[in-house]
PDB file of N, CA and C in Angstrom:
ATOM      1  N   UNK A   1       0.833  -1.197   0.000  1.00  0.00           N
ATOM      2  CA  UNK A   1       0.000   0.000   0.000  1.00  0.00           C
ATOM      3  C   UNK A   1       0.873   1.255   0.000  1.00  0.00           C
ATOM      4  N   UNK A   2       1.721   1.500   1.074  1.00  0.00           N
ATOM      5  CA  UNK A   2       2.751   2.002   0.704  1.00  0.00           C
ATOM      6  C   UNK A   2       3.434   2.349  -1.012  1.00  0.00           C
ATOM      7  N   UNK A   3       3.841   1.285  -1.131  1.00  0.00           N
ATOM      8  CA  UNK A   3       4.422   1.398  -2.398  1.00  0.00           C
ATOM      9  C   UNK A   3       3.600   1.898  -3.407  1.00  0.00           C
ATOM     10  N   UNK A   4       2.250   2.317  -3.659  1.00  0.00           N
ATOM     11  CA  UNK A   4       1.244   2.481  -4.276  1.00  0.00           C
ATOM     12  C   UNK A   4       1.103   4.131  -4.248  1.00  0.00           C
ATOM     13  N   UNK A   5       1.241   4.535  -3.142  1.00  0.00           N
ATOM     14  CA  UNK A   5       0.797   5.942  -2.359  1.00  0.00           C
ATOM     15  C   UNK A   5       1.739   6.651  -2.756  1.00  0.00           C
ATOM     16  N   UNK A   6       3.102   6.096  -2.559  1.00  0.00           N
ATOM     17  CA  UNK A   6       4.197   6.688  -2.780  1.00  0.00           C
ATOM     18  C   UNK A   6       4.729   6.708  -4.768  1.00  0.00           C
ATOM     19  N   UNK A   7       3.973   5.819  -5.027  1.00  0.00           N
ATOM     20  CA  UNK A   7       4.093   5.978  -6.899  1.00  0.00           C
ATOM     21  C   UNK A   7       2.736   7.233  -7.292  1.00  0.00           C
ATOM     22  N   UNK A   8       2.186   7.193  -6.544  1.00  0.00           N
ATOM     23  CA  UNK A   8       0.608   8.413  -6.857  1.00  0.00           C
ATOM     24  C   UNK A   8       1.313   9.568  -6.613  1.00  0.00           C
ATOM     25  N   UNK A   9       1.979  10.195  -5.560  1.00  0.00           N
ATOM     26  CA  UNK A   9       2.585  11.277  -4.887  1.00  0.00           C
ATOM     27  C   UNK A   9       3.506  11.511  -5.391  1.00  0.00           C
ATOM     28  N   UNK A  10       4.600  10.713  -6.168  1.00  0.00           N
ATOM     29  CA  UNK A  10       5.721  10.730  -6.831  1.00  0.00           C
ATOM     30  C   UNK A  10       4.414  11.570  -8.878  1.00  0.00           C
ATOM     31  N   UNK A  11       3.725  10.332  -9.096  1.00  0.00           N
ATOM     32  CA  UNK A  11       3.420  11.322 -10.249  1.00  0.00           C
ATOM     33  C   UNK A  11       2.561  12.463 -10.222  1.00  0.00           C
ATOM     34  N   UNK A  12       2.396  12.514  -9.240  1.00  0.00           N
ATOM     35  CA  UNK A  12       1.360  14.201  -9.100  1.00  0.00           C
ATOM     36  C   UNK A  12       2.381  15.104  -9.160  1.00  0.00           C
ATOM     37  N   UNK A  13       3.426  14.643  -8.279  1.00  0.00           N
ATOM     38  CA  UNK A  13       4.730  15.718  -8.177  1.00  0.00           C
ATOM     39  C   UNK A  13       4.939  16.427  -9.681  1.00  0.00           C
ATOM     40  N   UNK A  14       5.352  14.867 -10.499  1.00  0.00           N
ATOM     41  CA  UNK A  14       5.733  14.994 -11.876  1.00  0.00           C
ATOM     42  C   UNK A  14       5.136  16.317 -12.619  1.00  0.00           C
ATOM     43  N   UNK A  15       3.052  15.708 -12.539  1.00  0.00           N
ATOM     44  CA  UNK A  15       2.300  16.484 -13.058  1.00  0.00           C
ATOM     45  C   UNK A  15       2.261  17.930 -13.145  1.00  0.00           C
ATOM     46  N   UNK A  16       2.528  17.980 -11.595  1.00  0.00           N
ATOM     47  CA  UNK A  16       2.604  19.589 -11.172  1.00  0.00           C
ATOM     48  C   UNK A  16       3.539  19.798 -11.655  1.00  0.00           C
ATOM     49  N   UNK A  17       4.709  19.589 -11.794  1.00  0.00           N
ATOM     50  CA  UNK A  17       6.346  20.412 -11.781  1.00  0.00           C
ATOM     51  C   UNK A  17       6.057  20.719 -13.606  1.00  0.00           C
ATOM     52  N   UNK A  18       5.315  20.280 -13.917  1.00  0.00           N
ATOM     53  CA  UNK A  18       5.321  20.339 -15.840  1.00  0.00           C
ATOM     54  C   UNK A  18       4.310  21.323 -15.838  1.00  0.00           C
ATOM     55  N   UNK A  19       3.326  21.784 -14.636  1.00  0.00           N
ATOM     56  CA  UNK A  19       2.664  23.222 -15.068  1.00  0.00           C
ATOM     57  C   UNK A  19       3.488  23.766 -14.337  1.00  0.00           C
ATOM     58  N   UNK A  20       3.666  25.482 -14.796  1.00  0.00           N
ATOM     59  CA  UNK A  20       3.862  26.253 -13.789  1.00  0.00           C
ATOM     60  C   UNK A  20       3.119  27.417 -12.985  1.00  0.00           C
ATOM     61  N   UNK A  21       1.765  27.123 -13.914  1.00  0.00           N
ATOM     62  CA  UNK A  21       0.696  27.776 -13.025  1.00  0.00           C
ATOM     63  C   UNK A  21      -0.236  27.192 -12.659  1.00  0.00           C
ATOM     64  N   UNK A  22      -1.768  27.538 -11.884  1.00  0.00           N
ATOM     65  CA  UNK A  22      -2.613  26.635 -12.086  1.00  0.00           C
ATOM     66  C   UNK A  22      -3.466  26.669 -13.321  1.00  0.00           C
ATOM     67  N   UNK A  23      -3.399  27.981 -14.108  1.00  0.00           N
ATOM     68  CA  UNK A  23      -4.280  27.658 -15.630  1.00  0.00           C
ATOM     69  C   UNK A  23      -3.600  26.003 -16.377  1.00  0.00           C
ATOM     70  N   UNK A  24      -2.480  26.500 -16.003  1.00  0.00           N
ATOM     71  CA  UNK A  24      -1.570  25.110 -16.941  1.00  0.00           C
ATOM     72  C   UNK A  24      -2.262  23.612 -16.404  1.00  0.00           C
ATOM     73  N   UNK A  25      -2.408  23.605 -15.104  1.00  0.00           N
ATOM     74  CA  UNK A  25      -3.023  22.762 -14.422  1.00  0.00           C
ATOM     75  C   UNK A  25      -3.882  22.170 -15.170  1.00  0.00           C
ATOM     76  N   UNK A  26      -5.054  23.232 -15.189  1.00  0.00           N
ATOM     77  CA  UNK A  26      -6.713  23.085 -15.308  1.00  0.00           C
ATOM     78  C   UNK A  26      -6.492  22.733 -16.815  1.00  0.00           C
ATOM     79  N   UNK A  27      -5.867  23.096 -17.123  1.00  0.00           N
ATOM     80  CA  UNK A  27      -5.432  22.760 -19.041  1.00  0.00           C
ATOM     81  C   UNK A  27      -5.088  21.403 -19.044  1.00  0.00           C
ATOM     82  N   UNK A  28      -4.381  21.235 -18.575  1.00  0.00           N
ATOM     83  CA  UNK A  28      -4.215  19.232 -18.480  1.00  0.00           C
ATOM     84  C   UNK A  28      -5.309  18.237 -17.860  1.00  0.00           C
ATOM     85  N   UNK A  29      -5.544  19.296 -16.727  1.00  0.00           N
ATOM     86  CA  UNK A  29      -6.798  18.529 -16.433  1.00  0.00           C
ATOM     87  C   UNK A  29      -8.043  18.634 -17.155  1.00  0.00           C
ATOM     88  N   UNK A  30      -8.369  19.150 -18.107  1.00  0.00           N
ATOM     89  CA  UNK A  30      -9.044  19.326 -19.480  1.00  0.00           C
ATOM     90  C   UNK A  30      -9.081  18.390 -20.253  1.00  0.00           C
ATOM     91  N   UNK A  31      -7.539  18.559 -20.722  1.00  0.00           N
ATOM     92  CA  UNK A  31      -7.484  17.585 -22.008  1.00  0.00           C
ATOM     93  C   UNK A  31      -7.231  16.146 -21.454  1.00  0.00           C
ATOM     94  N   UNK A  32      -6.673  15.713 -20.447  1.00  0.00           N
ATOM     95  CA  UNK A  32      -7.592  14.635 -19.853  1.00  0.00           C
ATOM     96  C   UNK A  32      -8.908  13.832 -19.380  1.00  0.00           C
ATOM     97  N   UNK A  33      -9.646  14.585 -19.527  1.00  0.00           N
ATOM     98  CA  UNK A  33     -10.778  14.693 -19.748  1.00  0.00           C
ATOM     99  C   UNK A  33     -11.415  14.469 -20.939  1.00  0.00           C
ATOM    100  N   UNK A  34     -10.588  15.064 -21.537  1.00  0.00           N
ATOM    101  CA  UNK A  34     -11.513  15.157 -23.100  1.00  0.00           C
ATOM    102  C   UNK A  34     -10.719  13.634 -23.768  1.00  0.00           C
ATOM    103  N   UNK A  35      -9.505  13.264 -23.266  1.00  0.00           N
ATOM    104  CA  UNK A  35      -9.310  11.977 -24.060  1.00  0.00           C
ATOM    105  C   UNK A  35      -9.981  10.824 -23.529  1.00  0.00           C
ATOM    106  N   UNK A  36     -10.123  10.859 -21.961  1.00  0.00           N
ATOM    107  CA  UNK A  36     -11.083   9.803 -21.480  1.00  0.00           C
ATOM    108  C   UNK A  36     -12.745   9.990 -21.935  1.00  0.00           C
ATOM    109  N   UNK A  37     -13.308  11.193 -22.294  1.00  0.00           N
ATOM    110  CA  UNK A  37     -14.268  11.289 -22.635  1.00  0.00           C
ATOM    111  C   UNK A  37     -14.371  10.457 -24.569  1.00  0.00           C
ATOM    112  N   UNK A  38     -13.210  11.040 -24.772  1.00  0.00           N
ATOM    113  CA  UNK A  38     -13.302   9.952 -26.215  1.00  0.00           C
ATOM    114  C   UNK A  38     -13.432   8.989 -26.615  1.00  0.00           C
ATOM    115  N   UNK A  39     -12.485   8.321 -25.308  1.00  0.00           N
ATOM    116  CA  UNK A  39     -12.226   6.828 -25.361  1.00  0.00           C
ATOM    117  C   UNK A  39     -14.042   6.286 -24.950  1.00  0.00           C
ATOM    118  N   UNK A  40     -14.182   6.710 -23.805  1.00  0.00           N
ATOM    119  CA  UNK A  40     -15.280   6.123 -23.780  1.00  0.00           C
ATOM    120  C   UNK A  40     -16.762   6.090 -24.586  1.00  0.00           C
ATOM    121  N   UNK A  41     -16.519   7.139 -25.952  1.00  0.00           N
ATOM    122  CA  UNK A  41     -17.274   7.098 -26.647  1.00  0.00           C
ATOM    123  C   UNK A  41     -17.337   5.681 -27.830  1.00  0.00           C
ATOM    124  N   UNK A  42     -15.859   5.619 -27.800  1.00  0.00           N
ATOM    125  CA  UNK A  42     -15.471   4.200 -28.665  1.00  0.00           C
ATOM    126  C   UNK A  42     -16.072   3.454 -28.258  1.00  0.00           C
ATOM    127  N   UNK A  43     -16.109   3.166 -26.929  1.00  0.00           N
ATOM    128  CA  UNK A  43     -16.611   1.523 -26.694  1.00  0.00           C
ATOM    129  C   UNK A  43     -17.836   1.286 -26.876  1.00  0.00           C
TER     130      UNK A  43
END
């Protein structure tokens, strides 16, 4: 469980350090959105 928590916290880090604001944020968290929204139109 550990090891799990600590791979989530390690890529959020990632996530964040690649915006440097929060628009940049909300922008990824967008287009994440919009590709899971795609995908699930496929199926």
């Amino acid at each position: 469980m550990k090891t799990i928590l600590s791979l989530l916290a390690l890529a959020l880090v990632l996530l964040l350090s690649g915006c440097n604001t929060v628009r940049g944020v909300g922008q990824d968290l967008q287009k994440a959105g919009e590709k899971i929204e795609d995908a699930s139109k496929k199926l």
